[in-house]
Protein backbone atom coordinates (compact mmCIF):
# COMPACT_ATOMS: atom_id res chain seq x y z
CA UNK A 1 -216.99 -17.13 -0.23
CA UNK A 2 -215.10 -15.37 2.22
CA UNK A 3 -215.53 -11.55 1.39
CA UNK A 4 -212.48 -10.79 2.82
CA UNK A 5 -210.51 -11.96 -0.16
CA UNK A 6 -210.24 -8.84 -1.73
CA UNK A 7 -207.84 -7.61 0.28
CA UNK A 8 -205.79 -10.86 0.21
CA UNK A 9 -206.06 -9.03 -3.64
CA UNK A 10 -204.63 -6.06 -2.56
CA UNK A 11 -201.98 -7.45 0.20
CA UNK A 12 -200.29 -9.63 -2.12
CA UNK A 13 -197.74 -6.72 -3.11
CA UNK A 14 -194.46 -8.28 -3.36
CA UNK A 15 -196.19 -11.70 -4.09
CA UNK A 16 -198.99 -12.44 -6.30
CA UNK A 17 -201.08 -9.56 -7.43
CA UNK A 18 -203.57 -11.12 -9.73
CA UNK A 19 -203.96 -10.32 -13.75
CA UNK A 20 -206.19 -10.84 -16.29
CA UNK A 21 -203.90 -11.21 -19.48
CA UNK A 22 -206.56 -10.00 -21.96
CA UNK A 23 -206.80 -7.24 -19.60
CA UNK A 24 -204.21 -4.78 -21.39
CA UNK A 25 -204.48 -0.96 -22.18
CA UNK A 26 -202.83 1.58 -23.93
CA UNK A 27 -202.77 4.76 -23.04
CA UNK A 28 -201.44 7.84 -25.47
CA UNK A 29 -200.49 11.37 -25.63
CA UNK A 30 -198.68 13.27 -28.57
CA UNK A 31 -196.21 11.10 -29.32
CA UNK A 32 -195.67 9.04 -26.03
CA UNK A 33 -197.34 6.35 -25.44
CA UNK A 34 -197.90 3.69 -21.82
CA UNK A 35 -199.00 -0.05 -22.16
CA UNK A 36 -200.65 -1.07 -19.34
CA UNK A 37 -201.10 -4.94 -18.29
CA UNK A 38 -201.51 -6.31 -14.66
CA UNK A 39 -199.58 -8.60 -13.11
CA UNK A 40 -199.38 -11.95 -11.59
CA UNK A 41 -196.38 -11.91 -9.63
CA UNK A 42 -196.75 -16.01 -8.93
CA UNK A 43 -198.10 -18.01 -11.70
CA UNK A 44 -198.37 -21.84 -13.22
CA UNK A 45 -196.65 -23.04 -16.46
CA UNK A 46 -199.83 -22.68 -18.27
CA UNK A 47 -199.96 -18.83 -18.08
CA UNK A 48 -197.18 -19.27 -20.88
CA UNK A 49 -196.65 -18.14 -23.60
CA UNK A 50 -198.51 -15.02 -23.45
CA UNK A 51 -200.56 -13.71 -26.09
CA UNK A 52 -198.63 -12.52 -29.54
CA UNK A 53 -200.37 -8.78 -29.03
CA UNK A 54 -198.70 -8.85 -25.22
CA UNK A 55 -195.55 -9.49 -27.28
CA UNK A 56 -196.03 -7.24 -29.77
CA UNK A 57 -196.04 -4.13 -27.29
CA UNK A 58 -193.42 -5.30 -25.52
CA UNK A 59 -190.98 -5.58 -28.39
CA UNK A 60 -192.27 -1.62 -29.08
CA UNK A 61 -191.54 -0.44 -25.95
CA UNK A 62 -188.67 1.89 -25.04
CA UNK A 63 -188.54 1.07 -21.62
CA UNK A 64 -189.62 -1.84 -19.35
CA UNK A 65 -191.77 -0.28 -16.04
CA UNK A 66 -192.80 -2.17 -12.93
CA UNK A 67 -193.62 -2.03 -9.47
CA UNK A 68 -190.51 -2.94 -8.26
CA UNK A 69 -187.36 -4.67 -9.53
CA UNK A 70 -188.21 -8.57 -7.76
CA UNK A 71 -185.41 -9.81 -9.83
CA UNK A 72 -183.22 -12.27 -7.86
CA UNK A 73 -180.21 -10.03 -7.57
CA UNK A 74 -181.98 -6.77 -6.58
CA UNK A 75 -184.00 -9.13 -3.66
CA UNK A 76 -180.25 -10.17 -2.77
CA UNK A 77 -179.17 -6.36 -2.86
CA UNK A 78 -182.08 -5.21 -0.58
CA UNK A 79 -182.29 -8.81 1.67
CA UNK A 80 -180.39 -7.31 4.67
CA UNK A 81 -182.51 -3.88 4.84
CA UNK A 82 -185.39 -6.17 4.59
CA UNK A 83 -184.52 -8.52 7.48
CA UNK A 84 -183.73 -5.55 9.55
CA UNK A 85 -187.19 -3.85 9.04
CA UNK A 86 -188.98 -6.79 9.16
CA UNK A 87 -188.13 -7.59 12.49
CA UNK A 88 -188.57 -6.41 16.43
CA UNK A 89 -185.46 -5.15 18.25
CA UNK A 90 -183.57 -7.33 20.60
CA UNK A 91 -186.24 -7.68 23.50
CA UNK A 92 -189.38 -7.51 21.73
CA UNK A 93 -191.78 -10.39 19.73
CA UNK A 94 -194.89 -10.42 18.14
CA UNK A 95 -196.42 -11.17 21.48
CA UNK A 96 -195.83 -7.96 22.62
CA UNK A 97 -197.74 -6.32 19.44
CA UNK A 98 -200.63 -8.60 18.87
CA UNK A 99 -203.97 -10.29 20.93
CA UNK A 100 -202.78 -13.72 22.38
CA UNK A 101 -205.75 -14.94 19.99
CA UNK A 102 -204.13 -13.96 16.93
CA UNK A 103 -200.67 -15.22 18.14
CA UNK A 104 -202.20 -18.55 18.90
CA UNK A 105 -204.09 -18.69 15.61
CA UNK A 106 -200.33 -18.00 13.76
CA UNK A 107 -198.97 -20.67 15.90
CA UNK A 108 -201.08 -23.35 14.78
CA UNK A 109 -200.85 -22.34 11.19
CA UNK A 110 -197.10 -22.02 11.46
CA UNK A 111 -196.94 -25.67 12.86
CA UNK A 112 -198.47 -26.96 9.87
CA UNK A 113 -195.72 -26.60 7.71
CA UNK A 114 -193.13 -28.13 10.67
CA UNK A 115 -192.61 -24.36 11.59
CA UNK A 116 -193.98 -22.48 15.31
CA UNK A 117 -193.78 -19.27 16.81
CA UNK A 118 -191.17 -19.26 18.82
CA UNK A 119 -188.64 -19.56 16.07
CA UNK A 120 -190.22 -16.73 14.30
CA UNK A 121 -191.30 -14.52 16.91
CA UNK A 122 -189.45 -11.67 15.96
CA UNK A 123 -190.85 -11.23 13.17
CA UNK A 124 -193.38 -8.25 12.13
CA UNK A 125 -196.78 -9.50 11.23
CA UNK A 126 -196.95 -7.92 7.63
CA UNK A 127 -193.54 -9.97 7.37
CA UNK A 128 -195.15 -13.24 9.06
CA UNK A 129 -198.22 -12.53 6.68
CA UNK A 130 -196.26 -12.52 3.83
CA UNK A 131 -194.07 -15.28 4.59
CA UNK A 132 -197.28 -17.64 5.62
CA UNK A 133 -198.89 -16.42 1.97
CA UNK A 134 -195.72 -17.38 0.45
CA UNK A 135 -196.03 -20.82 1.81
CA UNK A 136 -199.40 -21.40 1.21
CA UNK A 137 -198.70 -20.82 -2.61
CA UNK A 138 -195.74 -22.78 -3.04
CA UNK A 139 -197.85 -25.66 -1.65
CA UNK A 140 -200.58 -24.78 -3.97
CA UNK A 141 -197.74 -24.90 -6.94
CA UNK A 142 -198.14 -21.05 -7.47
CA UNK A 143 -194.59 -19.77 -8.61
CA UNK A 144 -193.35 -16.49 -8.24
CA UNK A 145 -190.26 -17.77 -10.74
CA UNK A 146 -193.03 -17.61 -13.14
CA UNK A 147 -195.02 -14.33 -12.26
CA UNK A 148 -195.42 -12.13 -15.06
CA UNK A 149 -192.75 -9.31 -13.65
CA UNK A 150 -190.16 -12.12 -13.79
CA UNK A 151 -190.59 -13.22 -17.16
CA UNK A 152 -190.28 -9.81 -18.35
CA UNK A 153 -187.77 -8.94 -16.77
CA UNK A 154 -185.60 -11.33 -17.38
CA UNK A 155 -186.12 -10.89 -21.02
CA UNK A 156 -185.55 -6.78 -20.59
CA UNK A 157 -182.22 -7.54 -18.99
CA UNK A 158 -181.36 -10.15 -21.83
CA UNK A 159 -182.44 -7.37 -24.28
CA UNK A 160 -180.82 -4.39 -22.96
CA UNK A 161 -184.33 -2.70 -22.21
CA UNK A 162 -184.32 -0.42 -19.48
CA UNK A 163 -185.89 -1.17 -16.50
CA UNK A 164 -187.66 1.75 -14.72
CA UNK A 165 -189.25 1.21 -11.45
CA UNK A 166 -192.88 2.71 -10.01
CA UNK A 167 -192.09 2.17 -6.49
CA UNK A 168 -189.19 -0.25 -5.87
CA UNK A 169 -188.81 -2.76 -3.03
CA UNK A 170 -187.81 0.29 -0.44
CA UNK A 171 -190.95 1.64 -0.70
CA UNK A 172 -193.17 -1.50 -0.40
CA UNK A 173 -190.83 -2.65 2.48
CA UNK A 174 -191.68 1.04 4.16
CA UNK A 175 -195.04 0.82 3.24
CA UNK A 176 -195.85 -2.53 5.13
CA UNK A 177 -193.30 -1.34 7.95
CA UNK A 178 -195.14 2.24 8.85
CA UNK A 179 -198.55 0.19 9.42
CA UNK A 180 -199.67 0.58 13.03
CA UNK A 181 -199.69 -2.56 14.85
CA UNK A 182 -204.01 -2.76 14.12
CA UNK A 183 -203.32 -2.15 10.63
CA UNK A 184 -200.71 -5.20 10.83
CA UNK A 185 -203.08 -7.38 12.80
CA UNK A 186 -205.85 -6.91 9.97
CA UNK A 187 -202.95 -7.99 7.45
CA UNK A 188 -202.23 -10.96 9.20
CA UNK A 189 -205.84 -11.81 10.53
CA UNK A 190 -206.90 -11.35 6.61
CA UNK A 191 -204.41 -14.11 5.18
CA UNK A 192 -205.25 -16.64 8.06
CA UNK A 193 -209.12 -16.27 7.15
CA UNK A 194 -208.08 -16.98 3.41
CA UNK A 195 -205.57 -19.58 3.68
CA UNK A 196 -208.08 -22.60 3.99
CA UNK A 197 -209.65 -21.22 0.84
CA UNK A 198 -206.58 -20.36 -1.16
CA UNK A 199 -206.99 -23.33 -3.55
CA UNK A 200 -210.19 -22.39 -4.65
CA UNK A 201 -209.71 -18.94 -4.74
CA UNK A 202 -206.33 -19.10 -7.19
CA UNK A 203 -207.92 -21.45 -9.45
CA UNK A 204 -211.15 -18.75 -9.53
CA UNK A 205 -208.69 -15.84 -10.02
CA UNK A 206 -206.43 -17.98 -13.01
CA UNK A 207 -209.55 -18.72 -14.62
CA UNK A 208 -210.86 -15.33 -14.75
CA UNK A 209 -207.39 -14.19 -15.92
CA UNK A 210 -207.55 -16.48 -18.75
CA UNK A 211 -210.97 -15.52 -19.48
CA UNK A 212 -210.13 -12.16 -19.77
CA UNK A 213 -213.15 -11.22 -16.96
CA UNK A 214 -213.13 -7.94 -15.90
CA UNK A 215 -215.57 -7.89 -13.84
CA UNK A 216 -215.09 -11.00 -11.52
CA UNK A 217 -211.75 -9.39 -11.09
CA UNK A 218 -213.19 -6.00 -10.26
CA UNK A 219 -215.60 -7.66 -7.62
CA UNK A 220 -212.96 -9.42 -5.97
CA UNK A 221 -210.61 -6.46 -5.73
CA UNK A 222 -213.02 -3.89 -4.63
CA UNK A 223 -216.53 -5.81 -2.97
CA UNK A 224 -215.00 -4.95 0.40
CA UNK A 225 -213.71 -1.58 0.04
CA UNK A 226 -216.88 0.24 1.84
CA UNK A 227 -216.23 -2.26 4.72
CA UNK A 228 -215.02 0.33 7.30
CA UNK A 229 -212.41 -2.15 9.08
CA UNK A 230 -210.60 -2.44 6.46
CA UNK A 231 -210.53 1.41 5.06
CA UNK A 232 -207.47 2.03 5.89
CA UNK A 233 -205.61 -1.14 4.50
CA UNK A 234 -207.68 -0.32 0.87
CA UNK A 235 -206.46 3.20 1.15
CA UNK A 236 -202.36 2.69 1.86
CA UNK A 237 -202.63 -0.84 0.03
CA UNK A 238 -204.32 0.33 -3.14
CA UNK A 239 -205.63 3.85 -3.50
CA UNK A 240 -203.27 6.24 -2.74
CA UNK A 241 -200.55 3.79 -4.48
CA UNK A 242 -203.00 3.90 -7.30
CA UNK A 243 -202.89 8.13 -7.07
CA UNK A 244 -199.24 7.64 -7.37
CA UNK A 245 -198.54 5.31 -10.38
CA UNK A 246 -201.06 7.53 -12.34
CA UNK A 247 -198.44 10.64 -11.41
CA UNK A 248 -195.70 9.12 -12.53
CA UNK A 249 -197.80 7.66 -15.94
CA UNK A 250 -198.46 11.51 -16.53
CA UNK A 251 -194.76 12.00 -16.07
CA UNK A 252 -194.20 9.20 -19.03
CA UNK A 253 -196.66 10.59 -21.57
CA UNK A 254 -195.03 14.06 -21.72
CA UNK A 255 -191.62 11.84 -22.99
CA UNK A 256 -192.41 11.22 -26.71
CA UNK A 257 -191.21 7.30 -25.57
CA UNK A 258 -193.28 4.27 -25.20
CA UNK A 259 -193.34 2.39 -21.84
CA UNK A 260 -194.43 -1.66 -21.45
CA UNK A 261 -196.17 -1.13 -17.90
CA UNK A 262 -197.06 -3.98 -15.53
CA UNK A 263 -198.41 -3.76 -12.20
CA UNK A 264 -201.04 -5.81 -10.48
CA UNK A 265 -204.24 -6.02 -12.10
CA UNK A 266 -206.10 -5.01 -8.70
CA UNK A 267 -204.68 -1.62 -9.28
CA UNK A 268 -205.70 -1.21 -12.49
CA UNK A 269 -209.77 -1.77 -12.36
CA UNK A 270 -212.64 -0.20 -10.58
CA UNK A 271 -213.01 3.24 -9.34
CA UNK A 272 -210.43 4.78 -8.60
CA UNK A 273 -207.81 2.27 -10.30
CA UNK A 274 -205.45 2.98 -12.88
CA UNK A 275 -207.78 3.26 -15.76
CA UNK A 276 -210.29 5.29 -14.07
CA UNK A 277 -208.05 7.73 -12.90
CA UNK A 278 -206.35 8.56 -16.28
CA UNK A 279 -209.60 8.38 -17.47
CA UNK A 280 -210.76 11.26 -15.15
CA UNK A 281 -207.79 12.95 -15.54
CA UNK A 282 -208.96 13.55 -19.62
CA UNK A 283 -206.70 11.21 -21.06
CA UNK A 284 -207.84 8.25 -23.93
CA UNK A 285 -207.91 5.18 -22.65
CA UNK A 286 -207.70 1.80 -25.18
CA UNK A 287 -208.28 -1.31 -23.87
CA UNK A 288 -206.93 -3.61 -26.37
């Protein structure tokens, strides 16, 4: 196994963050109270339906929260701030930003779905990562019309639930756009490495979801963490994001409301996810 998969894990923001359905928490204080499941942001018809308890909390919930809003017409309200950030200035291409190596290594991938890089030189690598990952998965039958976030929200806007957002599509797209152009060539170098693999790995990932395995999950997310070429990528990716959700949590359990909370499951086990940090912080956490 490629060891480098974790951070295929972690990279997968806007895409497919990978979940463990019977991996759902609650967490409470006085009369406020945050449901925590992770999220699989691309999925197969057989993730459905989800389990009744999943239901349950959701129909208890006050408010809907998730990473961002990926709903079709917030992508179509963002699309043009996203083009424009995920793309070089008249003048430049990825050729000026990466090792000839790695644009050579793009080019060939590119070309096997009818695609090379001269019609997509202009765009960023964490863009050109994300797009290749996206293509790879639709291949693979992954789809993101059936990711976890969607379903739910779709069902919060049919139900008039509010919809509160951790992060939001700005800040991912800022987040992938302030990475240095190493920290972009590890992105990109990471999901070319994986591709070959991807198969195998989804099916490995879907099973453990359905089997509810915590740990397989946690060893995939975090087995490369101490792996000092990649330190920085966990830390932006997945740590200090993780610091952040956990603020905002704190935020929701001094409400008196109860929040249905989905993010990826990567940021929710292991040391220093989710769990572990409210944890820490002195608060009870249920798994349930």
């Amino acid at each position: 196994m490629n060891k480098r998969l974790p951070l295929l894990v972690g990279f997968t923001i806007l895409l497919a963050p990978l979940v463990a359905v019977p991996l759902f928490w609650s967490v409470e204080s006085g009369n406020a109270k945050v449901y925590l499941l992770g999220s699989m942001h691309a999925g197969t018809p057989d993730l459905y339906p989800l389990p009744a308890f999943i239901d349950e909390a959701y129909l208890a919930s006050d408010a809907l929260v998730v990473e961002a809003d990926v709903s079709e017409a917030k992508q179509r309200e963002i699309a043009g701030k996203m083009l424009s950030m995920a793309m070089y200035p008249d003048g430049q291409t990825i050729a000026d930003h990466l090792p000839a190596e790695l644009v050579t290594r793009v080019d060939t991938r590119l070309r096997e779905y009818g695609l090379n890089i001269t019609q997509l030189n202009r765009m960023k690598p964490w863009m050109l990562g994300m797009s290749l990952l996206s293509m790879e998965m639709q291949r693979l039958h992954y789809d993101t019309d059936l990711g976890i976030d969607l379903h739910y929200l779709h069902r919060a806007a049919a139900d008039s639930l509010e919809i509160i957002e951790l992060e939001g599509l700005d800040y991912q797209i800022n987040l992938f756009n302030s990475f240095n152009d190493t920290l972009q060539a590890k992105f990109l170098e990471d999901i070319l490495d994986n591709q070959t693999e991807m198969l195998n790995k989804m099916n490995e990932l879907t099973q453990a979801w359905k089997d509810g395995d915590e740990a397989t999950l946690e060893k995939l997310v975090t087995e490369d963490s101490d792996n000092p070429a990649f330190a920085g990528l966990y830390e932006a990716l997945i740590y200090q994001r993780n610091t952040q959700m956990v603020a905002k949590i704190e935020q929701y359990l001094k409400t008196g409301r109860t929040y249905f909370l989905i993010v990826g499951a990567g940021h929710l086990v292991g040391e220093r996810g989710i769990v572990d940090l409210l944890q820490k912080a002195g608060y009870k956490v249920q798994k349930l």
